[in-house]
Protein backbone atom coordinates (compact mmCIF):
# COMPACT_ATOMS: atom_id res chain seq x y z
CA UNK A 1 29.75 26.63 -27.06
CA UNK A 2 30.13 23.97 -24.03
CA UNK A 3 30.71 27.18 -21.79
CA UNK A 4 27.26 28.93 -23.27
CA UNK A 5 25.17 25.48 -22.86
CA UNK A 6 26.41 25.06 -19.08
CA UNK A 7 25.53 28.93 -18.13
CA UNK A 8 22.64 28.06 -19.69
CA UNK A 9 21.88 25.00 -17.51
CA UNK A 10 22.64 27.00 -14.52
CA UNK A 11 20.67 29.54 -15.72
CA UNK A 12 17.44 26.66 -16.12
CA UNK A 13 17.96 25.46 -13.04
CA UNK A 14 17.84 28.38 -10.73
CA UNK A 15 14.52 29.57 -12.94
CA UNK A 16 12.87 26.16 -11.86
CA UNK A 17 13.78 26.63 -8.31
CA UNK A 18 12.16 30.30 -8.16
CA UNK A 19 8.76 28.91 -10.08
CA UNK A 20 8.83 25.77 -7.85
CA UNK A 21 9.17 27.80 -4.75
CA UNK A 22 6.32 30.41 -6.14
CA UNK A 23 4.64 27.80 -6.47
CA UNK A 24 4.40 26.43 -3.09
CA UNK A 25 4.30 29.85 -1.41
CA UNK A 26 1.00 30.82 -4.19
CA UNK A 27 -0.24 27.26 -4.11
CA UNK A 28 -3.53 27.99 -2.43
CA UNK A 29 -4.19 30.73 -5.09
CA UNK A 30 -2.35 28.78 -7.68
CA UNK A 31 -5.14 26.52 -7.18
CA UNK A 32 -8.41 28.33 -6.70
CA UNK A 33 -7.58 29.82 -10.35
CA UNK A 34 -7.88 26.32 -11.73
CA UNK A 35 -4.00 25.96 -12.08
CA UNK A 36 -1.99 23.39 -10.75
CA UNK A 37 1.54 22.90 -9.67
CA UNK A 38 2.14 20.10 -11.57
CA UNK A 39 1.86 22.79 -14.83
CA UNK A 40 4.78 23.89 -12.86
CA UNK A 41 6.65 20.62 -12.39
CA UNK A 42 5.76 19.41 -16.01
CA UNK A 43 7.88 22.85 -17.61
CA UNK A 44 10.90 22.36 -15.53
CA UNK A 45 10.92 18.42 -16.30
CA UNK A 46 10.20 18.85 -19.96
CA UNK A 47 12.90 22.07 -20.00
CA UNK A 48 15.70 20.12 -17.84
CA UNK A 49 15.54 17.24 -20.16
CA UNK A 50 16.29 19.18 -23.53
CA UNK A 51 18.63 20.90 -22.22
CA UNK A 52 20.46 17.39 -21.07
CA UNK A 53 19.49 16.29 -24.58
CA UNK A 54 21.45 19.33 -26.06
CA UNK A 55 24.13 18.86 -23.70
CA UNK A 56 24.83 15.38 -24.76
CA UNK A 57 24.64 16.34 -27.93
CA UNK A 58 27.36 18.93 -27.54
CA UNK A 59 29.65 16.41 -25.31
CA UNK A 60 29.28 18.99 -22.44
CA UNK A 61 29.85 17.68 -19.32
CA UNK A 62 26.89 18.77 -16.88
């Protein structure tokens, strides 16, 4: 289970870095459609901290 949850966090992290840098490469589009970045940076916050929550609650060691 500790194993799963930390591929898991790897996994997370390197899907917020891709939509992050999509994000800055599309931002002028990203923007004239009426969607922001920070839609972005609010999934990858709100994603990264429950999967620290379940982390902790597994005793996994990030």
């Amino acid at each position: 289970m500790q194993r799963k949850i930390k591929e898991l966090y790897l996994q997370f992290q390197i899907i917020g870095a891709a939509l992050k840098k999509i994000a800055e490469l599309t931002r002028q589009d990203l923007n004239e459609e009426g969607a922001t970045i920070s839609i972005i940076n609010k999934w990858v916050l709100n994603n990264r901290a429950d999967m620290e929550k379940l982390a902790k609650e597994q005793e996994v060691d990030l």
